[in-house]
C-alpha atoms as a PDB file:
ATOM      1  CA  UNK A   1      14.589   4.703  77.300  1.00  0.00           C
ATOM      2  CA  UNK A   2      11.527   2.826  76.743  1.00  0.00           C
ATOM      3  CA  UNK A   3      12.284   1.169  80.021  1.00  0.00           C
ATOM      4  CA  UNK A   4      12.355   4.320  81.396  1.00  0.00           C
ATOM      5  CA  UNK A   5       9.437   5.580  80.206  1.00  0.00           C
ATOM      6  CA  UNK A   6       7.153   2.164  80.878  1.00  0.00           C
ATOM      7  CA  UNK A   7       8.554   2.603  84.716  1.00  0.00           C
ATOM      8  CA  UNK A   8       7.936   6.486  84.746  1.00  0.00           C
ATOM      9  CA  UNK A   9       3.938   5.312  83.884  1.00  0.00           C
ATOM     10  CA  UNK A  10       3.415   2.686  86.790  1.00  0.00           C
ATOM     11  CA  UNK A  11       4.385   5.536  88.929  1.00  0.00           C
ATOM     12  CA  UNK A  12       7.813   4.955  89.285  1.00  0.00           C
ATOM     13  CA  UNK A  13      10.668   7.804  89.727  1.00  0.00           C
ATOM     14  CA  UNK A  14      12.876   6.559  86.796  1.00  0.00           C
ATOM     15  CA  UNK A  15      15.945   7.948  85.360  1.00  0.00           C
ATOM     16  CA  UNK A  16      18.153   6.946  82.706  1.00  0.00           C
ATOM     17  CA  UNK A  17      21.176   9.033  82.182  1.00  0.00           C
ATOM     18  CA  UNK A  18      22.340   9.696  79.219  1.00  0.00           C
ATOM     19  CA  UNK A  19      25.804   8.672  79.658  1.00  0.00           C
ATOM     20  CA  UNK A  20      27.582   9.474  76.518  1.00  0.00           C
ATOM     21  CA  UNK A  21      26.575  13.092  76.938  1.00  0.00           C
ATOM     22  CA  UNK A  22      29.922  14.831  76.856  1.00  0.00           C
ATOM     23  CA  UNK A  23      29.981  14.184  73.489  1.00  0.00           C
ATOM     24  CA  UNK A  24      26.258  13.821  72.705  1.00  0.00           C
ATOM     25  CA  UNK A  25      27.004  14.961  68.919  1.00  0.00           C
ATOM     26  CA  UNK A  26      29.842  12.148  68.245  1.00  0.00           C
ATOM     27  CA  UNK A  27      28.157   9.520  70.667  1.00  0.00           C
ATOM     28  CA  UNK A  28      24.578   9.071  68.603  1.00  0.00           C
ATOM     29  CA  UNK A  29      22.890   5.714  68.816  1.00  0.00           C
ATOM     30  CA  UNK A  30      23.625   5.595  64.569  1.00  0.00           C
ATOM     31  CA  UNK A  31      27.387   6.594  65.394  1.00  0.00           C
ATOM     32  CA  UNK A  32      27.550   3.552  67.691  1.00  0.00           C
ATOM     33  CA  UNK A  33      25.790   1.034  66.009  1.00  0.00           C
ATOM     34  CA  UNK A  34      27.571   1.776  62.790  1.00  0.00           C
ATOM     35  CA  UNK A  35      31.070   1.457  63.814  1.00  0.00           C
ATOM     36  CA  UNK A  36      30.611  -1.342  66.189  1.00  0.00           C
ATOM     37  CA  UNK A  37      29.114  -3.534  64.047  1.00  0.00           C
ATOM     38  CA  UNK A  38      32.549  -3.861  61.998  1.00  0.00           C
ATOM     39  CA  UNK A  39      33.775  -4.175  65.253  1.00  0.00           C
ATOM     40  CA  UNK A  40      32.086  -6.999  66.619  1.00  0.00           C
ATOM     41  CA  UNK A  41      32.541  -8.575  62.383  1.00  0.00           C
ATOM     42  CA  UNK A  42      35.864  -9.227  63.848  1.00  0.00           C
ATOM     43  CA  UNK A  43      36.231 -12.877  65.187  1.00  0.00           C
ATOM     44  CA  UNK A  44      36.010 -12.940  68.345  1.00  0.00           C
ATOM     45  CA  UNK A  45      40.032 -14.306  68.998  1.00  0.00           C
ATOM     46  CA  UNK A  46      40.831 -10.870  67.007  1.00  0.00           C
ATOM     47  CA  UNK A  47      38.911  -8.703  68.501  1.00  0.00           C
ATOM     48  CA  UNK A  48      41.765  -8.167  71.446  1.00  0.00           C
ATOM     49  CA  UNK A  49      44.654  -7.626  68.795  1.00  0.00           C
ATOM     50  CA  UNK A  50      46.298  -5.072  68.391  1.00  0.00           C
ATOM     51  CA  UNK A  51      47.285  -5.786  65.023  1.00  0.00           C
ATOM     52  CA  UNK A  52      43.438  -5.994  63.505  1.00  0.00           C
ATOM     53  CA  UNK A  53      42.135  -3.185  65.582  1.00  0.00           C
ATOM     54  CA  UNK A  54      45.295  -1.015  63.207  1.00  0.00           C
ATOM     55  CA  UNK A  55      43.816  -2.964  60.736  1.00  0.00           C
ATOM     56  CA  UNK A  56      40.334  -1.308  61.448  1.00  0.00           C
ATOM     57  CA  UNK A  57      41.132   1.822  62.183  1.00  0.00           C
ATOM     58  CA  UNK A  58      42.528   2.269  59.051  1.00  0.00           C
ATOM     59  CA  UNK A  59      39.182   1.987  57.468  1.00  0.00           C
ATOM     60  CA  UNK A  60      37.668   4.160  59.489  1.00  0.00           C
ATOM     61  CA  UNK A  61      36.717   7.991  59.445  1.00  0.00           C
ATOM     62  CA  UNK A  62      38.239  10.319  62.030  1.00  0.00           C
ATOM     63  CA  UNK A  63      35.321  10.396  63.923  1.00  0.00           C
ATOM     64  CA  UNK A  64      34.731   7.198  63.983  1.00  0.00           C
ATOM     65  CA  UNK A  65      38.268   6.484  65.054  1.00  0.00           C
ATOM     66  CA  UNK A  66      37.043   8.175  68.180  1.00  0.00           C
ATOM     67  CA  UNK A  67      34.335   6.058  68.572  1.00  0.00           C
ATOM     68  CA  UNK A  68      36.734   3.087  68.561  1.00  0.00           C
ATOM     69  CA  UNK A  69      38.951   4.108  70.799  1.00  0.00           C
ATOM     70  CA  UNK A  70      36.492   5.654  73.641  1.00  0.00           C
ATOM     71  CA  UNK A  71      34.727   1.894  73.150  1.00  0.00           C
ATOM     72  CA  UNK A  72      37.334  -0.647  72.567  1.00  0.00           C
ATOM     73  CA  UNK A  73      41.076   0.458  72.980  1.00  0.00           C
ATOM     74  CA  UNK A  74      40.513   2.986  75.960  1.00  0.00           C
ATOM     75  CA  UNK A  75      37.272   0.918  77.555  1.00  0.00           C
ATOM     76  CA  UNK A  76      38.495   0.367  81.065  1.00  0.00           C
ATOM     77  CA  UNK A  77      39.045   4.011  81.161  1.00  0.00           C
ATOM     78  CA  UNK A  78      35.266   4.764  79.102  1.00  0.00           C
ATOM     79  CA  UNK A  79      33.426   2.420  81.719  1.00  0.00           C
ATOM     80  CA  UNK A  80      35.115   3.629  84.865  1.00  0.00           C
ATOM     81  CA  UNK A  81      34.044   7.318  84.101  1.00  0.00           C
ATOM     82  CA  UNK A  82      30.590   5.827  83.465  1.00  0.00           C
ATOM     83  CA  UNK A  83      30.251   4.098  86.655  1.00  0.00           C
ATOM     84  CA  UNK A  84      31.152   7.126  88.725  1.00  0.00           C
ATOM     85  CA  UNK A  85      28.438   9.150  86.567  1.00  0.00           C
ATOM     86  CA  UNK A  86      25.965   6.154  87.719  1.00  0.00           C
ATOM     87  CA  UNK A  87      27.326   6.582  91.525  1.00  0.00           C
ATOM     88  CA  UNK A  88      26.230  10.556  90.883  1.00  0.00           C
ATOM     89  CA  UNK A  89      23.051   9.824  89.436  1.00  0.00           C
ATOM     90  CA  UNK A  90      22.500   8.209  92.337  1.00  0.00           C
ATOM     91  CA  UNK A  91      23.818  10.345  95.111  1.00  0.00           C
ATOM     92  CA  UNK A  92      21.716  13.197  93.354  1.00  0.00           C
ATOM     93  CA  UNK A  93      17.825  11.455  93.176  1.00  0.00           C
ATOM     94  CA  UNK A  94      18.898  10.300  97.089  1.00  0.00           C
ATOM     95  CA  UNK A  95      19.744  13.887  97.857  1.00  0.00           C
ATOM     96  CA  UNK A  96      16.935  15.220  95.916  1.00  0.00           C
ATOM     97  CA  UNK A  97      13.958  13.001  95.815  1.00  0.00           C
ATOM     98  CA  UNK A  98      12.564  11.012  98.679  1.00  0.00           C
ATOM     99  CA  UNK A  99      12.588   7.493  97.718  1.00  0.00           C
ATOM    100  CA  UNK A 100      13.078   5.206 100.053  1.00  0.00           C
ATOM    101  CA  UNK A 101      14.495   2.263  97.373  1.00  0.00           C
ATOM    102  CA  UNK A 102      15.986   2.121  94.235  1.00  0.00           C
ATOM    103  CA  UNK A 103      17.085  -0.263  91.650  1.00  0.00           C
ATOM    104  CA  UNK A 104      19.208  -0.290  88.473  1.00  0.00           C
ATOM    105  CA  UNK A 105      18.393  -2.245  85.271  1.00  0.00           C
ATOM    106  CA  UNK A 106      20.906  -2.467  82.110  1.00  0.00           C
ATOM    107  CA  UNK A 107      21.688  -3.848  78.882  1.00  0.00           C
ATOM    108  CA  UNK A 108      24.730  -5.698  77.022  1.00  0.00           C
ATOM    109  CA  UNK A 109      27.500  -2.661  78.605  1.00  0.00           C
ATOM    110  CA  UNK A 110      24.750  -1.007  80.402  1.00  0.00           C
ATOM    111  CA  UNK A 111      24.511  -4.571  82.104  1.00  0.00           C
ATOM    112  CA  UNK A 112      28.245  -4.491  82.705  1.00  0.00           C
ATOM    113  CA  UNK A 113      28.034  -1.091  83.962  1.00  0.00           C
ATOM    114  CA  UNK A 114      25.271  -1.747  85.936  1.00  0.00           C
ATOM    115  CA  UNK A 115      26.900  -4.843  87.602  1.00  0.00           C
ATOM    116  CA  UNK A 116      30.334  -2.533  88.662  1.00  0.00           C
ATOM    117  CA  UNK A 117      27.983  -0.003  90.006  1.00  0.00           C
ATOM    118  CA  UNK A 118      25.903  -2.294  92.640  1.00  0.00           C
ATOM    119  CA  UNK A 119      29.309  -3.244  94.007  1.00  0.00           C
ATOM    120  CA  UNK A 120      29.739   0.423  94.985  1.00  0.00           C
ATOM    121  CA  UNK A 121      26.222   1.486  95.465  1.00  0.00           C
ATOM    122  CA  UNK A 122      23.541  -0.200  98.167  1.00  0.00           C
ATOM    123  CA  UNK A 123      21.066  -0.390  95.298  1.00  0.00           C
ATOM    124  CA  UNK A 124      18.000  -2.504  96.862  1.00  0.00           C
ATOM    125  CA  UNK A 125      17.485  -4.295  93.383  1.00  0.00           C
ATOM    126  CA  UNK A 126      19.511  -4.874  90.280  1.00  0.00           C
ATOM    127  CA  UNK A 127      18.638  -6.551  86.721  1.00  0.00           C
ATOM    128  CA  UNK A 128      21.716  -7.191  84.418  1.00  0.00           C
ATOM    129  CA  UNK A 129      20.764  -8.212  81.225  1.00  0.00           C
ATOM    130  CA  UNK A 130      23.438 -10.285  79.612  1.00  0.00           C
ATOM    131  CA  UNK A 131      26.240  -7.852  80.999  1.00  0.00           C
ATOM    132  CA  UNK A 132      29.879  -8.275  82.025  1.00  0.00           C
ATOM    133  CA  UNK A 133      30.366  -9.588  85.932  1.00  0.00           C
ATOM    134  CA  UNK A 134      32.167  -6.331  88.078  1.00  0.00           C
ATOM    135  CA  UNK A 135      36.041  -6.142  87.510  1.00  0.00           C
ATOM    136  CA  UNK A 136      36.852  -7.634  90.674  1.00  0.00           C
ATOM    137  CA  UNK A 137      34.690 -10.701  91.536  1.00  0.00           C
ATOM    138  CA  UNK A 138      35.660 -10.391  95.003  1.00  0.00           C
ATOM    139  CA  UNK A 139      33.377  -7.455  95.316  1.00  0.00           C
ATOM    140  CA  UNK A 140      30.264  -9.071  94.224  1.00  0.00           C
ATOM    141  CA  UNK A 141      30.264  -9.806  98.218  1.00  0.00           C
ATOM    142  CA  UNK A 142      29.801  -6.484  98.223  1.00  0.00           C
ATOM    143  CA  UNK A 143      26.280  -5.836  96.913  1.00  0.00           C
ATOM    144  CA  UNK A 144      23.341  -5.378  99.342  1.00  0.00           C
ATOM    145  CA  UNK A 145      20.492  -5.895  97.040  1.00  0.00           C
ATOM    146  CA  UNK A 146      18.768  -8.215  94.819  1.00  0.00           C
ATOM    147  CA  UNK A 147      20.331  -9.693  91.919  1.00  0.00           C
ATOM    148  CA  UNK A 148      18.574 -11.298  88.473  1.00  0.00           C
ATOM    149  CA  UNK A 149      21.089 -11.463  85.490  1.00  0.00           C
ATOM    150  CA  UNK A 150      20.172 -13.297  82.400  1.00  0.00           C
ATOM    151  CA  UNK A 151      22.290 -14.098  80.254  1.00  0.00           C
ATOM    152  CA  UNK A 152      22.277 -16.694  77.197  1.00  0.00           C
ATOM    153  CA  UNK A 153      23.503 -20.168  77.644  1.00  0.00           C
ATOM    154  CA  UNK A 154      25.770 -20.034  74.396  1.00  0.00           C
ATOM    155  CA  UNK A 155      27.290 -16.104  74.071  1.00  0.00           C
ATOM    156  CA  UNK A 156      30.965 -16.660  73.409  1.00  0.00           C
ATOM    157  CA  UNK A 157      31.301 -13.413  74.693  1.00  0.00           C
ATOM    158  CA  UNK A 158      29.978 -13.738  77.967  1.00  0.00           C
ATOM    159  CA  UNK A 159      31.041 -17.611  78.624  1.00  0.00           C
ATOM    160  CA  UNK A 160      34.974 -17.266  77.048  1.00  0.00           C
ATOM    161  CA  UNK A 161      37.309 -14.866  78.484  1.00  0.00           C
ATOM    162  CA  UNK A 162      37.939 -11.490  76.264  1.00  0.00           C
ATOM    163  CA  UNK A 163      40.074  -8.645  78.179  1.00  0.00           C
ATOM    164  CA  UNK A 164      38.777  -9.265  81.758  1.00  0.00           C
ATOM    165  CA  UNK A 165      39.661 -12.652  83.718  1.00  0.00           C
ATOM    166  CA  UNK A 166      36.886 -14.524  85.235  1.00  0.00           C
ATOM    167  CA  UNK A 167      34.417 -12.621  83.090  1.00  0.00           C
ATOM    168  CA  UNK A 168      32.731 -16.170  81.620  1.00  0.00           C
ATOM    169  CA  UNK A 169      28.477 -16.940  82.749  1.00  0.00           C
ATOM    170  CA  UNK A 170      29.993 -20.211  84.071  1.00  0.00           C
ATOM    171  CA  UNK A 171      32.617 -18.105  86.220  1.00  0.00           C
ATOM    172  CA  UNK A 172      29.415 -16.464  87.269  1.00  0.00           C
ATOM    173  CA  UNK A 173      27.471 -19.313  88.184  1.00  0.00           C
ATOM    174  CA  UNK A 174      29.868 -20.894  90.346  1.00  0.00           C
ATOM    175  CA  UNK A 175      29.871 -17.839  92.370  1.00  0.00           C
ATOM    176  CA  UNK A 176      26.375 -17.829  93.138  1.00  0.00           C
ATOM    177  CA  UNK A 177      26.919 -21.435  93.805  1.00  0.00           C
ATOM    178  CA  UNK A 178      29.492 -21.387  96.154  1.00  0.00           C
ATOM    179  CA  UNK A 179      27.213 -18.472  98.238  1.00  0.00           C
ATOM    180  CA  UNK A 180      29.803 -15.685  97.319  1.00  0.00           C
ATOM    181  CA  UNK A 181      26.268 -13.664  95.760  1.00  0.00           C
ATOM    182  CA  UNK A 182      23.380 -15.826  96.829  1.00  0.00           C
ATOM    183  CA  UNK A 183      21.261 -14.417  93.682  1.00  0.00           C
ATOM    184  CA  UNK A 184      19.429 -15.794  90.786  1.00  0.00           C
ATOM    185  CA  UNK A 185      21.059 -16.160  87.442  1.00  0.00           C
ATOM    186  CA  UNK A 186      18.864 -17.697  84.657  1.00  0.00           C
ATOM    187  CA  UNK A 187      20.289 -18.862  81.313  1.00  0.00           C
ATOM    188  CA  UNK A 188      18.338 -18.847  77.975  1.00  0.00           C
ATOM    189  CA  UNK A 189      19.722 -22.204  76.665  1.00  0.00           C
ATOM    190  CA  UNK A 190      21.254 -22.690  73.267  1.00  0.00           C
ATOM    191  CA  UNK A 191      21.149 -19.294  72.395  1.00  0.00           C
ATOM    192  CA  UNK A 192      23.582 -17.703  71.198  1.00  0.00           C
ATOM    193  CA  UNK A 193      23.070 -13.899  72.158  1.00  0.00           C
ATOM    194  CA  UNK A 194      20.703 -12.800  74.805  1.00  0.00           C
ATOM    195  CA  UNK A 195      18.360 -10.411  73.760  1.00  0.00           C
ATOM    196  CA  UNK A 196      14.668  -8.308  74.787  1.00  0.00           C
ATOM    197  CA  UNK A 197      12.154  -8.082  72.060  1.00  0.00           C
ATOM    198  CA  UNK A 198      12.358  -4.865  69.740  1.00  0.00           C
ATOM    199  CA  UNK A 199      10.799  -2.013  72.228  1.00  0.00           C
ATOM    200  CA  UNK A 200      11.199  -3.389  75.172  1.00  0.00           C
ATOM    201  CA  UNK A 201      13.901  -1.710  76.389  1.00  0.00           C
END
């Protein structure tokens, strides 16, 4: 939001959808943070079993159950609905406002999310901070605009594979390399997690 707003004051049309807002109640920043941080306690080899996310969910409340499974067990499903909500966003400020460019910026799975969508949508610029690449890498060829994604040099969960193939920074790279998405993608070296300062975003 703070994006948003620090865009909205240089004059900018900005909009930043609230995308968990079919369940706006369940789906509060607290909610999230809360129930994905024993999530992500998990070790990373884990955090793809079946077996310790029963284990979890056994711990947890009911509505935090639901958290879990909107954000880890049905995902694909989650960010797919999310995408097509970005894809509307978009159709609507074309069909209502007259700008003549636009960009996307997002974070950690608003990165992800934010990668998928510029394969579907001629977005002019896009900033992906430390997010997954789009499902299929094929369609990276597909994006019209800029690129700058940023990601950090040592994330285990950007540079090994999890539950999408060919999701790794080094995957990434090569691409660019090999002038499938002539773009810029800067690494923050030996860090372990990329991440803005408090209030930037």
């Amino acid at each position: 939001m703070n994006v948003a707003r620090r865009l909205a004051g240089l004059g900018y049309l900005a909009v930043a959808p609230n995308l968990y807002s079919r369940k706006a109640d369940l789906f509060t920043e607290q909610n999230i943070a809360g129930v994905m941080r024993r999530f992500w306690s998990l070790p990373l080899e884990r955090r793809a079993d079946p077996k310790a996310i029963n284990e979890l969910m056994s711990t947890l409340s009911p509505t935090e159950k639901e958290i879990v499974r909107e954000l880890v067990i049905n995902r694909e499903a989650t960010e797919e609905r999310m995408v097509r909500d970005i894809v509307g966003t978009y159709n609507y400020v074309k069909s209502t406002h007259n700008v003549e460019r636009m960009g996307i910026i997002g974070y950690c799975m608003g990165g992800g999310l934010s990668f998928e969508a510029s394969t579907r949508i001629p977005f002019n610029a896009s900033v992906i901070y430390y997010g997954r690449n789009p499902k299929n890498i094929n369609d990276m060829a597909k994006i019209k605009g800029a690129i700058l994604a940023i990601y950090a040099s040592e994330d285990p969960l950007i540079n090994l594979g999890n539950t999408r193939p060919n999701k790794g920074r080094a995957y990434l790279q090569a691409v660019v390399r090999d002038g499938l998405l002539p773009r810029h993608v800067p690494c923050l070296r030996h860090r372990g997690r990329a991440r803005v300062q408090r209030g930037s975003r």
